[in-house]
C-alpha atoms as a PDB file:
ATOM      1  CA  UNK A   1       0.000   0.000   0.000  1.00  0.00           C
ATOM      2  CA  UNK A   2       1.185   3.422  -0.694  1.00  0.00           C
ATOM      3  CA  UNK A   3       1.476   6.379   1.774  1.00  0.00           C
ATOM      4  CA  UNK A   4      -1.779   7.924  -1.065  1.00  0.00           C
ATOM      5  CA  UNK A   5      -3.776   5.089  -0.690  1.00  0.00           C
ATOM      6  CA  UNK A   6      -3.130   5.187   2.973  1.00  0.00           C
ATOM      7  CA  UNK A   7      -4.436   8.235   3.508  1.00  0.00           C
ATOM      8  CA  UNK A   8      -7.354   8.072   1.429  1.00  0.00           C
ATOM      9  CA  UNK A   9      -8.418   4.824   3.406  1.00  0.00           C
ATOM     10  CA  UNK A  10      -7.990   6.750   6.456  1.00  0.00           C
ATOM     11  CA  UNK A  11      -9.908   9.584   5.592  1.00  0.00           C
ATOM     12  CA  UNK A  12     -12.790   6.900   3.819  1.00  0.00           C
ATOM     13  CA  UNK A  13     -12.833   5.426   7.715  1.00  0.00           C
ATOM     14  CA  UNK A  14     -13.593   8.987   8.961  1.00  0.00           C
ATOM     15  CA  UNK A  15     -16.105  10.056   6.610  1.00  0.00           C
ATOM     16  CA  UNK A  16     -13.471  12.246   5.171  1.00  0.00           C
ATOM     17  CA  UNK A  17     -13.574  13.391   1.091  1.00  0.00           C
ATOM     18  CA  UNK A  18      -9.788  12.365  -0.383  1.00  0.00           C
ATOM     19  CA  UNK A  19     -10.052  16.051  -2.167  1.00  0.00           C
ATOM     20  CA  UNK A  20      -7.559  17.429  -4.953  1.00  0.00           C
ATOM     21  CA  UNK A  21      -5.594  19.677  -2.316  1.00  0.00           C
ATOM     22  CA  UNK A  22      -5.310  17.120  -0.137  1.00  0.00           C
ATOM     23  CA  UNK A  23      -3.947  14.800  -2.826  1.00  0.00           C
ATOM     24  CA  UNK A  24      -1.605  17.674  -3.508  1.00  0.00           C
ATOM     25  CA  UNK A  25      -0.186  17.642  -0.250  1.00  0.00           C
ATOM     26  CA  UNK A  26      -0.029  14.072   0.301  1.00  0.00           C
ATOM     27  CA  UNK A  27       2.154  13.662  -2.944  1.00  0.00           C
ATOM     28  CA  UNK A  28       4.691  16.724  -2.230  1.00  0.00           C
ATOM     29  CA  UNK A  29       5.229  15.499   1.546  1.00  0.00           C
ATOM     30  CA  UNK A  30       6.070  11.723   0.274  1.00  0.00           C
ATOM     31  CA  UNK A  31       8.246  13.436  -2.624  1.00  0.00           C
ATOM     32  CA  UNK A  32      10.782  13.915  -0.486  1.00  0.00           C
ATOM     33  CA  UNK A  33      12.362  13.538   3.188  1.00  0.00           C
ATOM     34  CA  UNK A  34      12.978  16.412   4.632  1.00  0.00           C
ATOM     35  CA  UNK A  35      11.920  18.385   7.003  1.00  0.00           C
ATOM     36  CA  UNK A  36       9.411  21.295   6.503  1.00  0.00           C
ATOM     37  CA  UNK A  37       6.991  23.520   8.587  1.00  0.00           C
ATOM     38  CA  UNK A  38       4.205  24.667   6.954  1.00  0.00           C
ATOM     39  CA  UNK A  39       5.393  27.974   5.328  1.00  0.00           C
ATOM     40  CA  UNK A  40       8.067  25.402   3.494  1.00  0.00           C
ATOM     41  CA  UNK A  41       5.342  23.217   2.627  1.00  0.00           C
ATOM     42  CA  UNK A  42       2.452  25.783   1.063  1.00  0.00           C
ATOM     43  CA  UNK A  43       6.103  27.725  -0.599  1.00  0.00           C
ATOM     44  CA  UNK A  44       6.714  23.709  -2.087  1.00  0.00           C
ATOM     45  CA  UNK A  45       3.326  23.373  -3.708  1.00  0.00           C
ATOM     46  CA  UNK A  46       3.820  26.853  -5.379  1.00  0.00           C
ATOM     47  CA  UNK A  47       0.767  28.076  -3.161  1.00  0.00           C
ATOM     48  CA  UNK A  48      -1.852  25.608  -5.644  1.00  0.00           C
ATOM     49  CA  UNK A  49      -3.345  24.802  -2.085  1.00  0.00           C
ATOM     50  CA  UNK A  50      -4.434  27.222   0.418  1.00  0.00           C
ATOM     51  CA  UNK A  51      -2.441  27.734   3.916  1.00  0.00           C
ATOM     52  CA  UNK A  52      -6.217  26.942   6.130  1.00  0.00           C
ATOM     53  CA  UNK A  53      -6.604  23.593   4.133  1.00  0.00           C
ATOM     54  CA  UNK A  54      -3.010  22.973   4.300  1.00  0.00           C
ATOM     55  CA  UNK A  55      -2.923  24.010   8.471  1.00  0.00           C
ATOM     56  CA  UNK A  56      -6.933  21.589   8.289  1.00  0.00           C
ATOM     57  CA  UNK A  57      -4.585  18.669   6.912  1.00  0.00           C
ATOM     58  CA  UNK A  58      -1.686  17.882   8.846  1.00  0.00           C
ATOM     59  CA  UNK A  59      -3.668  17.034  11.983  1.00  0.00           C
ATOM     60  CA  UNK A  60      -5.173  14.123   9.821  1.00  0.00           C
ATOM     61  CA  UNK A  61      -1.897  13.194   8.160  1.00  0.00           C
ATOM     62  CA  UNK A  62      -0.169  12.750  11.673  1.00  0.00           C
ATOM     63  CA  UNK A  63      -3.160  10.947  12.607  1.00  0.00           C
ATOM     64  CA  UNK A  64      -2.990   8.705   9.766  1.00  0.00           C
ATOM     65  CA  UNK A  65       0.726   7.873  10.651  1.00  0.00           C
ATOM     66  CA  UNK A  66       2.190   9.656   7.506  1.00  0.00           C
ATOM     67  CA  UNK A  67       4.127  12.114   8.973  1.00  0.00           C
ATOM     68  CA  UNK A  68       4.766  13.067  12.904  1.00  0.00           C
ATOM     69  CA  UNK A  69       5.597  16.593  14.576  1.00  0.00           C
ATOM     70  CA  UNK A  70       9.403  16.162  14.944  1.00  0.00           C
ATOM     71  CA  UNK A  71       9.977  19.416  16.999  1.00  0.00           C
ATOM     72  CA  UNK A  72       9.158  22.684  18.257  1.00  0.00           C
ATOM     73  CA  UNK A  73      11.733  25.259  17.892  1.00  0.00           C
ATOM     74  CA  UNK A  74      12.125  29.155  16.889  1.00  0.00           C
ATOM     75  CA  UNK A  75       7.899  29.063  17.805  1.00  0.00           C
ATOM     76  CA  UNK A  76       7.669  26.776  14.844  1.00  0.00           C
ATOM     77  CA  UNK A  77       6.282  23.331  14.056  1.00  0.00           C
ATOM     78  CA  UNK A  78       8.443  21.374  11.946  1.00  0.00           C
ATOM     79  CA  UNK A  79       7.519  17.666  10.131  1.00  0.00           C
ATOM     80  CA  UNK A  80       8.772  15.324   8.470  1.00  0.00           C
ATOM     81  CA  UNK A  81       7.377  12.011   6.760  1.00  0.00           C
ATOM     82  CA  UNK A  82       7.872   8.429   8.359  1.00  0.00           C
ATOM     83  CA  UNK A  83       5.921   6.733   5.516  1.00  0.00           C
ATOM     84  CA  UNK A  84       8.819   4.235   4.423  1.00  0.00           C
ATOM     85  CA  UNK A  85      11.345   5.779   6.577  1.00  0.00           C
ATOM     86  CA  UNK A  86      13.232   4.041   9.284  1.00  0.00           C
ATOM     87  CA  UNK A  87      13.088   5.737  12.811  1.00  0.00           C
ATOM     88  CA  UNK A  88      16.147   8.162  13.947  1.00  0.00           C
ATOM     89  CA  UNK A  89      16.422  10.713  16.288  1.00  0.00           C
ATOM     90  CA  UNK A  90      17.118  14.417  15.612  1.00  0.00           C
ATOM     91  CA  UNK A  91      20.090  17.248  16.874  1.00  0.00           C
ATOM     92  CA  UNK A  92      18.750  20.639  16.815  1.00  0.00           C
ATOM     93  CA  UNK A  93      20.274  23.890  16.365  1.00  0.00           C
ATOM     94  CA  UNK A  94      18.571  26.633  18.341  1.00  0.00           C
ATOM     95  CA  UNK A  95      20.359  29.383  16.006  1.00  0.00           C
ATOM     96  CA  UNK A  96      19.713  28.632  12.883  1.00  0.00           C
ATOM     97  CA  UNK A  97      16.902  25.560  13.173  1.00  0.00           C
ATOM     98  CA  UNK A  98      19.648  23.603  11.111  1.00  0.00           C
ATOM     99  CA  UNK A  99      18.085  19.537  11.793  1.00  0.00           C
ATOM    100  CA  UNK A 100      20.574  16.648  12.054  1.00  0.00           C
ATOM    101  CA  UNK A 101      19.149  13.370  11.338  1.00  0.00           C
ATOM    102  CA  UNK A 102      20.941  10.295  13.908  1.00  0.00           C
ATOM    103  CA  UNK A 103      20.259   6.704  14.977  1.00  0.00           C
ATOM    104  CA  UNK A 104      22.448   5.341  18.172  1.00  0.00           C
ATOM    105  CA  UNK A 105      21.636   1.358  18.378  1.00  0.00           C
ATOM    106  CA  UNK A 106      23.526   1.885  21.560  1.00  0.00           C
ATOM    107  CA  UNK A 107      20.161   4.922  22.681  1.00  0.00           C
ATOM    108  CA  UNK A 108      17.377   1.823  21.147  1.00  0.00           C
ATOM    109  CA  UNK A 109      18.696  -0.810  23.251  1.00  0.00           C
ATOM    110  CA  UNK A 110      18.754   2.129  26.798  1.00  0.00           C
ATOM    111  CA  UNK A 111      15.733   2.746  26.051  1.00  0.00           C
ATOM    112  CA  UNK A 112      14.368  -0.879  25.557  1.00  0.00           C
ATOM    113  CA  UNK A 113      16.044  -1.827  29.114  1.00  0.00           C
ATOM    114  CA  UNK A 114      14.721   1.412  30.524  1.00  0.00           C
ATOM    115  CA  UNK A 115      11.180   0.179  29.502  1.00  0.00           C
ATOM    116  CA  UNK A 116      11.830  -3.617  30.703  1.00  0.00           C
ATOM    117  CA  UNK A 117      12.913  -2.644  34.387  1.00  0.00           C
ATOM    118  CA  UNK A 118       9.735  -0.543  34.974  1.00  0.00           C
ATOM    119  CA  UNK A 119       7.396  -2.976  33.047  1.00  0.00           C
ATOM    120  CA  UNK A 120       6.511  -0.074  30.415  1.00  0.00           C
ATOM    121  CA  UNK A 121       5.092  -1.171  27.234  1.00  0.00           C
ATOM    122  CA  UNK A 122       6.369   1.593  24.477  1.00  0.00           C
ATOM    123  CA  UNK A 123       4.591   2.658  21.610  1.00  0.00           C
ATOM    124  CA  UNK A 124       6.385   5.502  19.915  1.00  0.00           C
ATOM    125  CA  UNK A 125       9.472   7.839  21.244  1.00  0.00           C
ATOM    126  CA  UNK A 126      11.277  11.117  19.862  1.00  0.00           C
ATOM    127  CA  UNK A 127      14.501  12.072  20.706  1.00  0.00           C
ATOM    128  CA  UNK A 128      15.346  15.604  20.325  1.00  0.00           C
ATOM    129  CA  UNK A 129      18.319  17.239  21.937  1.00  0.00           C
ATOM    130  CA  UNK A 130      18.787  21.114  21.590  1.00  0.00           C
ATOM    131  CA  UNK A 131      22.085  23.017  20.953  1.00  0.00           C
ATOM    132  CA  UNK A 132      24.353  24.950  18.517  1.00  0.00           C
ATOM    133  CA  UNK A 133      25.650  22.902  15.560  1.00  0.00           C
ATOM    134  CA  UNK A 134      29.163  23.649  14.522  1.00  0.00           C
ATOM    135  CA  UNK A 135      29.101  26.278  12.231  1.00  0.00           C
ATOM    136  CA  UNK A 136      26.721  28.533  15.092  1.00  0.00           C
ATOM    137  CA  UNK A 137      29.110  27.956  17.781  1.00  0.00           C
ATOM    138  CA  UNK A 138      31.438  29.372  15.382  1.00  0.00           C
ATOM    139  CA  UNK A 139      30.049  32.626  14.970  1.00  0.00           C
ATOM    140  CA  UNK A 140      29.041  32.615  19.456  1.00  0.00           C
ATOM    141  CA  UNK A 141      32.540  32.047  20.365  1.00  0.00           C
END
């Protein structure tokens, strides 16, 4: 199954319409991996959807599972897809909102004992740790 057909059986199960705009924003999110906020996304689709039914979809697309609220930072939201994509955490930069993709086996396998010891039965975790990447503590120093 695609991530399109995905969300158009999602929104068929919640008496949704699969609309033209939303079809437009389904395809340009899975188009590529990156990270985006929604000014980046309504700038990507050459403003051919509007910013309310753009800000009206992403609630459903995280609750479909196609894409998930990475972070908060500079007082914006910022995205990114997990249709197809394997998990990793994310570095930060509270300058410049630069976004540094990781994965640790050694952080999967704390976090997995972590769970075990208190009897906690996981269903999703996001690592984000906050700082200045190289080239910002460049220009502080």
């Amino acid at each position: 199954m695609t991530g399109i057909e995905r969300f158009r059986l999602f929104l068929k199960e919640k008496g949704l319409k699969f609309t033209p705009e939303r079809r437009k924003i389904v395809e340009e999110i899975i188009s590529f991996h990156d990270h985006f906020d929604v000014e980046t996304l309504y700038h990507r689709l050459k403003r051919k959807v509007s910013l309310a039914t753009i800000y009206r979809t992403l609630p459903l697309l995280r609750e479909s599972g196609l894409i998930r609220e990475v972070l908060r930072c500079q007082g914006r939201a910022v995205f990114e897809s997990v249709w197809g994509h394997p998990h990793h955490d994310h570095l930060i930069c509270i300058v410049c909102g630069k976004v540094i993709e990781f994965e640790d086996e050694r952080i999967e396998k704390l976090q997995e004992e972590v769970c075990r010891k208190f009897g906690f039965q996981p269903v999703e975790h996001r690592l984000g740790i906050k700082g200045y990447c190289k080239e910002c503590q460049r220009k502080i120093k």
